[in-house]
Protein backbone atom coordinates (compact mmCIF):
# COMPACT_ATOMS: atom_id res chain seq x y z
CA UNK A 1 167.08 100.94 44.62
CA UNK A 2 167.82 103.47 46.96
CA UNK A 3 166.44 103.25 50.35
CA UNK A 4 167.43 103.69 53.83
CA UNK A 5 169.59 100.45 53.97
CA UNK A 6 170.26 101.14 58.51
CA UNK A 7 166.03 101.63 58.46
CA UNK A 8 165.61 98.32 56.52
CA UNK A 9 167.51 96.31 59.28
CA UNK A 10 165.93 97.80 61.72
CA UNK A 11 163.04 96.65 60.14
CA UNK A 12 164.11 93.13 59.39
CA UNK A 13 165.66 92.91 63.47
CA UNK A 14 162.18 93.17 64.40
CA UNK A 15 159.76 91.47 61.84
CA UNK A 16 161.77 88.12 60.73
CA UNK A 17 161.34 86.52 64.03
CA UNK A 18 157.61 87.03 63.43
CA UNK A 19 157.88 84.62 59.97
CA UNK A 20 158.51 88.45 57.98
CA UNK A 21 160.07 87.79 54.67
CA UNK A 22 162.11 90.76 53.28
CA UNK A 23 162.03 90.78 49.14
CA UNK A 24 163.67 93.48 46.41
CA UNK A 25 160.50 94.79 44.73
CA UNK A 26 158.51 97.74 43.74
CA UNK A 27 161.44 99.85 43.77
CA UNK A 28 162.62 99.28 47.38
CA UNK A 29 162.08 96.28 49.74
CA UNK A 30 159.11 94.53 50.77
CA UNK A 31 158.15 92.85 53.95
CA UNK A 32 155.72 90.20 53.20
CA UNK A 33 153.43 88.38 55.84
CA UNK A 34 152.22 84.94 54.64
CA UNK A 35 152.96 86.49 51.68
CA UNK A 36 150.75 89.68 51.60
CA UNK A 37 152.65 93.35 51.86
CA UNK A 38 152.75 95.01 55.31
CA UNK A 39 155.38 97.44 54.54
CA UNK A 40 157.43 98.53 51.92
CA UNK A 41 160.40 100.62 52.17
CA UNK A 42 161.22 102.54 49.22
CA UNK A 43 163.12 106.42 48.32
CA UNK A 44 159.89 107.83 49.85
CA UNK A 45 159.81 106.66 53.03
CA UNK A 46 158.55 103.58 54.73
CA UNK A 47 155.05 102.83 53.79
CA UNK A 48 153.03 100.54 56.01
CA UNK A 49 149.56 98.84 55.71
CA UNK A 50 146.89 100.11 58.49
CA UNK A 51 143.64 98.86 56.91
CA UNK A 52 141.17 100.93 55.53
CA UNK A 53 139.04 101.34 59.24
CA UNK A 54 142.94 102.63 60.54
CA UNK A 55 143.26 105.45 57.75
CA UNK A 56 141.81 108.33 59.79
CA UNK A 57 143.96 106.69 63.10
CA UNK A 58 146.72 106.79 61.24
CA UNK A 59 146.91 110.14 59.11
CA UNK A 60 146.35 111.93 62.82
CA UNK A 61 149.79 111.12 64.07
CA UNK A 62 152.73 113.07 63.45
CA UNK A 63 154.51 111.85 60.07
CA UNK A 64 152.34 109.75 58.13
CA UNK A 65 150.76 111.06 54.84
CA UNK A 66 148.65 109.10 52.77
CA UNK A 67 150.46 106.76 50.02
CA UNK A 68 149.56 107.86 46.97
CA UNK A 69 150.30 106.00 43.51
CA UNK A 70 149.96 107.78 40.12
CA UNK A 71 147.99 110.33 41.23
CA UNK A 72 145.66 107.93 42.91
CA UNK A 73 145.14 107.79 46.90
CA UNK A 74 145.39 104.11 47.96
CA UNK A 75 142.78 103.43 50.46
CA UNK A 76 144.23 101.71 53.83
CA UNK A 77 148.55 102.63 53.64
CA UNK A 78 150.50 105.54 54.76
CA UNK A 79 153.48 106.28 54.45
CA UNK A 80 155.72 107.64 57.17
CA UNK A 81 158.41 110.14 57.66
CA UNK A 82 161.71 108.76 58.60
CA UNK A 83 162.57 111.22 61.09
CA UNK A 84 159.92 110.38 63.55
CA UNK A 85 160.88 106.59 63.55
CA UNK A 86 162.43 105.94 66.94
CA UNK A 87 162.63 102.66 68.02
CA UNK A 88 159.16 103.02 70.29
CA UNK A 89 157.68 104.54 67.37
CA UNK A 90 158.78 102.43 64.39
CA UNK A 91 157.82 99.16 67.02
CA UNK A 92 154.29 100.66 66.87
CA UNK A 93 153.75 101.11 63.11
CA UNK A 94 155.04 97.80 62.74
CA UNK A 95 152.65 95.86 65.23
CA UNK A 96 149.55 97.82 63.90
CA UNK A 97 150.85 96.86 60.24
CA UNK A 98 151.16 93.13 61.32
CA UNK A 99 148.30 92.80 62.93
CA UNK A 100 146.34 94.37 59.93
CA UNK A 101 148.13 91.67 57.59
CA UNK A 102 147.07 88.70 59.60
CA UNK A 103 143.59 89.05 58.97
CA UNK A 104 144.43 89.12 55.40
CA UNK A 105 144.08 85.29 53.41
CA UNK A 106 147.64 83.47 53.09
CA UNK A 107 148.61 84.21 49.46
């Protein structure tokens, strides 16, 4: 699995105060929110979920692309270039991710 092991715990610093689990899957690591996805951070990049109403929102800012899985768009999850992740920056993604999550059932 190879990922960006200093972005993952900067990742896991912020969101495993907020009940975030952190699990090996899909090829990188997984941060899991009452157990639904909110990001995963993988070879690509870090990929976060911004709901489908966010997509527009969030391919505007610098960085973000839309996640795309075997040829097929996925509706509602960008992924973001590394490089623009400073801490204010990353802190963002992450709260719009969580927040998106919550309204999700429990799994």
């Amino acid at each position: 699995m190879a990922y960006d092991e200093v972005l993952a715990e900067r990742i896991r610093e912020r969101l495993e105060p907020e009940g975030v689990a952190a699990k090996k899957m899909f090829g990188g690591i997984t941060f899991l929110l009452q157990g639904n996805a909110l990001a995963n951070l993988y070879e690509e990049g870090l990929m976060v979920r911004v709901g489908s109403e966010g997509m527009d929102e969030a391919l505007g800012r610098p960085g973000a692309r839309q996640f795309v899985f075997r040829g097929k768009e996925q509706n509602g999850w960008v992924v973001l270039a590394e490089e623009t992740l400073d801490d204010e920056v990353l802190d963002d993604w992450l709260k719009w991710a969580m927040e998106v999550t919550a309204e999700l059932p429990p799994k």
